[in-house]
Protein backbone atom coordinates (compact mmCIF):
# COMPACT_ATOMS: atom_id res chain seq x y z
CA UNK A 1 48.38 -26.13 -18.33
CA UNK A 2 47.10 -29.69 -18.82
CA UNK A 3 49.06 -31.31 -22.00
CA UNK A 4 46.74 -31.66 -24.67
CA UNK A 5 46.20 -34.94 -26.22
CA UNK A 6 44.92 -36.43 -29.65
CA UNK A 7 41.32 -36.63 -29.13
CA UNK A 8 40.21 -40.02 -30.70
CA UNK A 9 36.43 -39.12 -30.83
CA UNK A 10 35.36 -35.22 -30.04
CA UNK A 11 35.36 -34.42 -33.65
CA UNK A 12 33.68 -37.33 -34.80
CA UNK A 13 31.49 -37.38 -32.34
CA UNK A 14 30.76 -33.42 -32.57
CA UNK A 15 29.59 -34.15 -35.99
CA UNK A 16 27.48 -37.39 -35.24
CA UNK A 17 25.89 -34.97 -32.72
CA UNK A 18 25.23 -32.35 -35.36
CA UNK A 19 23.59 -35.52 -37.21
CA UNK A 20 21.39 -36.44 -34.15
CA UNK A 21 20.02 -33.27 -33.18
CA UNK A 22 19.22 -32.37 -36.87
CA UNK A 23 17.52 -35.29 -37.97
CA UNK A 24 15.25 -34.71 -34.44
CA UNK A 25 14.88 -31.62 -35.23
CA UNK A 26 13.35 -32.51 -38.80
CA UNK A 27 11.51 -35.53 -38.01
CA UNK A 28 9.73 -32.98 -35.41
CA UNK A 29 8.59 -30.20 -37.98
CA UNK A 30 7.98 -33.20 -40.49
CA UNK A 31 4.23 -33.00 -42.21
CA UNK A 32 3.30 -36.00 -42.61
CA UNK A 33 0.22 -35.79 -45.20
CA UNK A 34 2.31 -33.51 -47.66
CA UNK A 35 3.83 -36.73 -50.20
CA UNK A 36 6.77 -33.89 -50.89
CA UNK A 37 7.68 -33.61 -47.71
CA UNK A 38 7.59 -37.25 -46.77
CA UNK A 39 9.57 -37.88 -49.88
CA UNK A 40 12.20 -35.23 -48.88
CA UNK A 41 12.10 -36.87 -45.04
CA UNK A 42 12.71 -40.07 -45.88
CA UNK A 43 15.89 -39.64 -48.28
CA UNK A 44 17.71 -37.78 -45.32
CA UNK A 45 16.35 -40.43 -42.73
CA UNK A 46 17.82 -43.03 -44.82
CA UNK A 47 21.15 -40.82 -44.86
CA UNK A 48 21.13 -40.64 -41.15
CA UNK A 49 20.98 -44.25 -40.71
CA UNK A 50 23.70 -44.76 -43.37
CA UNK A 51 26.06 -42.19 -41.12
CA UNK A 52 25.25 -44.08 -37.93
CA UNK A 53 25.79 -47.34 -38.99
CA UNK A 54 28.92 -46.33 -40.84
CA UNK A 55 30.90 -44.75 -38.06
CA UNK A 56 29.88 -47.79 -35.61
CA UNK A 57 31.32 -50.09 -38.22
CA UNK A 58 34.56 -47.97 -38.44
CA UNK A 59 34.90 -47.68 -34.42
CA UNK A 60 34.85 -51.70 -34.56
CA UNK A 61 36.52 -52.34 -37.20
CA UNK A 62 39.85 -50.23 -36.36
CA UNK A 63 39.23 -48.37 -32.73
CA UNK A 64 37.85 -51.50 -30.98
CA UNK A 65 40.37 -54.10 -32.71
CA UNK A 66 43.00 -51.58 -31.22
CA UNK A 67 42.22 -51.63 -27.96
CA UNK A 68 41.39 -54.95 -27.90
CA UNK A 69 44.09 -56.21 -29.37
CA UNK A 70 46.55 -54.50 -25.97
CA UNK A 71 43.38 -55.38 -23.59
CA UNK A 72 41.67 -58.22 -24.34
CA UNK A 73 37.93 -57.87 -23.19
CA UNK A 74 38.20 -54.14 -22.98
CA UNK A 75 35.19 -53.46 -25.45
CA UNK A 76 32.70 -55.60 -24.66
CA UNK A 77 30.47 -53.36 -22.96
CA UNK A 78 30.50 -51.25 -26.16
CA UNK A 79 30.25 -54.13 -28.19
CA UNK A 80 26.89 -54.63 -26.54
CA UNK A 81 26.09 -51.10 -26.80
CA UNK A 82 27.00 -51.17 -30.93
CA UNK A 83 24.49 -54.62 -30.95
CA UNK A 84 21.64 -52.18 -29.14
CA UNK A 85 22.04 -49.25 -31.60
CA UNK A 86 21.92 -51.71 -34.22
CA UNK A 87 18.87 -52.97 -32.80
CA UNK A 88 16.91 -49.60 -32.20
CA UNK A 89 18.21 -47.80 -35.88
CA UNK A 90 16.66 -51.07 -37.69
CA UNK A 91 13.34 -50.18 -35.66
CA UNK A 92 13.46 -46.91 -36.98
CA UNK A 93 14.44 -47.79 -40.19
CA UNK A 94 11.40 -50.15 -40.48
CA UNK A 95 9.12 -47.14 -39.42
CA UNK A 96 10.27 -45.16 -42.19
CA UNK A 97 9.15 -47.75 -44.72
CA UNK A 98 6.09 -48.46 -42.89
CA UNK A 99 5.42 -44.27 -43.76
CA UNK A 100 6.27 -44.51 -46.82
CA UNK A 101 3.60 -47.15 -47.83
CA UNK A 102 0.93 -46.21 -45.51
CA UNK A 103 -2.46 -43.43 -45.84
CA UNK A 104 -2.36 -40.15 -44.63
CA UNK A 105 -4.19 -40.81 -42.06
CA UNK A 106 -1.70 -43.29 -40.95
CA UNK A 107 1.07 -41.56 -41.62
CA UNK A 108 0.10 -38.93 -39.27
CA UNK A 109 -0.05 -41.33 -36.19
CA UNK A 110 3.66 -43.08 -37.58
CA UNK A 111 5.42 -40.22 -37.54
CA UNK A 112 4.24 -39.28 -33.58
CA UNK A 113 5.45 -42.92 -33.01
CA UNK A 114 8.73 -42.22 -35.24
CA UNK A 115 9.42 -38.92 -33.65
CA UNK A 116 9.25 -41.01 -29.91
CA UNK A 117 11.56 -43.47 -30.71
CA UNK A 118 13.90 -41.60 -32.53
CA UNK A 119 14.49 -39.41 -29.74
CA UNK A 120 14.78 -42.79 -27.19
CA UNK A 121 16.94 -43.35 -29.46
CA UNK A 122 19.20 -40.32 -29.64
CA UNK A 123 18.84 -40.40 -25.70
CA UNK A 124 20.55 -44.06 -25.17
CA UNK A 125 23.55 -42.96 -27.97
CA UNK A 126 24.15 -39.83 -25.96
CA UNK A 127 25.16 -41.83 -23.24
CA UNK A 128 27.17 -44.22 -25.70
CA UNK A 129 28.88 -40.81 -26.98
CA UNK A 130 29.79 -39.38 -23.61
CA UNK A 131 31.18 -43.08 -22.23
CA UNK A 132 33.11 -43.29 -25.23
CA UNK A 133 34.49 -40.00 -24.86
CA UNK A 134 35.58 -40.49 -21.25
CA UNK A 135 36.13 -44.25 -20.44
CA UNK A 136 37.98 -45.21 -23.98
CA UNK A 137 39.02 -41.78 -24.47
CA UNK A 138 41.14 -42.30 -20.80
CA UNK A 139 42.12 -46.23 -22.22
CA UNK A 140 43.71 -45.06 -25.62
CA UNK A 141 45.81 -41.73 -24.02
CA UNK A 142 47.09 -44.86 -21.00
CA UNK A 143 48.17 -47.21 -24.18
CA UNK A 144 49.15 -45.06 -27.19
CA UNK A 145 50.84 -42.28 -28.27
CA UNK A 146 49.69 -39.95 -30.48
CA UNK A 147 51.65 -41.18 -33.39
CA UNK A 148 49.80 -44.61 -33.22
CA UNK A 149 46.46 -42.74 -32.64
CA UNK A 150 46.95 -40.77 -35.66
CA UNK A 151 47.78 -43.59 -37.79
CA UNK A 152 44.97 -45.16 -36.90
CA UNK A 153 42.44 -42.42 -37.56
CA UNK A 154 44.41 -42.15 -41.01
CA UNK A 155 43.63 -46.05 -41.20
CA UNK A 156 40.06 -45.19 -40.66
CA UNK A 157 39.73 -42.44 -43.88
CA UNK A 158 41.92 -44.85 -46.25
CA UNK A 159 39.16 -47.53 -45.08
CA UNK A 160 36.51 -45.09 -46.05
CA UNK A 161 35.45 -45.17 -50.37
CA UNK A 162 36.10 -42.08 -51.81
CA UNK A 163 33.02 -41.26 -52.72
CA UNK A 164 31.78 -41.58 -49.03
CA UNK A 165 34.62 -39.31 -47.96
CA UNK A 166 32.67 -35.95 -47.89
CA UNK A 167 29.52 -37.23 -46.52
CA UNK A 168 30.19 -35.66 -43.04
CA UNK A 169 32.14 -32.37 -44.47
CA UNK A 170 28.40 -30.63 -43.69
CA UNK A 171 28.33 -31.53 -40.65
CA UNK A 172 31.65 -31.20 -39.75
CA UNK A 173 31.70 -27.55 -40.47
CA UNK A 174 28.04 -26.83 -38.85
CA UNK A 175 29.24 -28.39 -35.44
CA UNK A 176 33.26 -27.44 -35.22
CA UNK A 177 34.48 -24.19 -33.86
CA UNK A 178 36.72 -21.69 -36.15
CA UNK A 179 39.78 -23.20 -35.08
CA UNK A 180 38.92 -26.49 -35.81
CA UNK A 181 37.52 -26.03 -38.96
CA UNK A 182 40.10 -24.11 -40.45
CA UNK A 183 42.65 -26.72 -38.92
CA UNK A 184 40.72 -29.58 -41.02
CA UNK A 185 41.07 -26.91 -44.10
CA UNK A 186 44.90 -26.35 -44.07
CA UNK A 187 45.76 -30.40 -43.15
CA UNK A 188 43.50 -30.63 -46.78
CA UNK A 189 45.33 -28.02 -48.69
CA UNK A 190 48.43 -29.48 -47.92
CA UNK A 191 47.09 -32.97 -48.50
CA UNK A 192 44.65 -33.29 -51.05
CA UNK A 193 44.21 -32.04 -54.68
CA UNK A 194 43.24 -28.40 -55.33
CA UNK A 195 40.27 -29.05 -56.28
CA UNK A 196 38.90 -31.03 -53.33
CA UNK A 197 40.39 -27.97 -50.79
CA UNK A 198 38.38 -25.74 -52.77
CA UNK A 199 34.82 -27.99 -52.73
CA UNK A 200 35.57 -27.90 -48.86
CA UNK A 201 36.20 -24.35 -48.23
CA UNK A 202 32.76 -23.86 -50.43
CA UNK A 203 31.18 -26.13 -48.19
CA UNK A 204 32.29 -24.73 -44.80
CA UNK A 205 31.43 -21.05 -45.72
CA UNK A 206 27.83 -22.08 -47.13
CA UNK A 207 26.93 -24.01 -43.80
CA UNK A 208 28.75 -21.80 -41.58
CA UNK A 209 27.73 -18.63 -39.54
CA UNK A 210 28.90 -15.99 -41.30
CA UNK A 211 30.96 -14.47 -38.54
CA UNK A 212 32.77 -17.81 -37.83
CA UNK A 213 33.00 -18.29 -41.61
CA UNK A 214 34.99 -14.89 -41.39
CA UNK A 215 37.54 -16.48 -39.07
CA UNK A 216 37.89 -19.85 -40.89
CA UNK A 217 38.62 -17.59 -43.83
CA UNK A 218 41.33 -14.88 -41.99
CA UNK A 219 42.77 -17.68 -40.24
CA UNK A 220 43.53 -20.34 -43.59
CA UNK A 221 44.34 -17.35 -45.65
């Protein structure tokens, strides 16, 4: 049996996915001339963009700085990849605005256009995701051990406010499999207040199928 190691992004990027494919998804069923709905739309556009950009900016600040700092050059490629995304959300960002103040009519038209380049869009990060996943995954598990990859994922959630710490928890549960939800649930019972164990397991069971819920639940009981 192949040794398992810590996986530095497949539960990130399981979530981000969630993210992606959601936000399509609603951008796609989106109508355009009802004010309501374009209200609603934007607000979770906006919190879309606010994910992305804050997981690139917490893969440079502490997962690129890593490698970098025991292989000098190693990033660069993703670097340029992280300058490209940047690029391509602000696009999309400035569509959303451009919605927001524009006629019906208009409207209509921008959010074909939106729906087109958000789904470029997801198209070029899937391809980020999946070199990520196997050409840095393969660089960290040749020059760390899991201690040092742990601490720095722990780096990366004492980095995050703590009011931003939740954001994902949504997604999280919608995209991870029983075992690794109810994983996440008892390293937070043991870790964190009462309180924010019990806000979580609330969470996971609303979002969650209710037959997976039922094994989160048997399994953290």
């Amino acid at each position: 049996m192949t040794e398992q190691r810590f996986p530095v992004y497949r539960p990130m990027h399981k979530a981000i996915r969630h993210v992606l494919f959601s936000s399509s998804r609603q951008i796609g069923l989106a109508d355009f001339t009802d004010d309501a709905v374009i209200q609603e739309f934007l607000a979770a556009l906006n919190r879309t963009i606010g994910i992305l950009r804050e997981h690139r900016e917490y893969e440079d600040t502490h997962l690129h700085r890593a490698l970098e700092r025991k292989l000098p050059g190693i990033t660069a490629r993703f670097a340029e990849d992280h300058e490209e995304d940047e690029l391509l959300i602000a696009e999309i960002e400035q569509l959303g605005a451009r919605i927001k103040n524009a006629g019906e009519a208009q409207r209509v038209a921008l959010g074909i256009e939106l729906h087109e380049r958000f789904n470029a869009y997801v198209g070029m990060y899937l391809g980020h995701l999946y070199r990520e996943e196997t050409e840095l995954q393969k660089v960290f598990w040749d020059n760390f051990t899991d201690a040092e990859l742990i601490a720095i994922r722990a780096a990366i959630f004492r980095d995050i406010p703590p009011g931003r710490r939740g954001a994902l928890l949504p997604e999280m549960c919608a995209s991870y499999n029983p075992d690794e939800v109810s994983l996440f649930l008892k390293r937070l019972r043991a870790d964190a207040p009462p309180e924010v164990f019990q806000r979580a397991t609330q969470t996971a069971e609303r979002v969650m199928q209710p037959a997976m819920w039922a094994k989160v639940r048997a399994r953290i009981a």
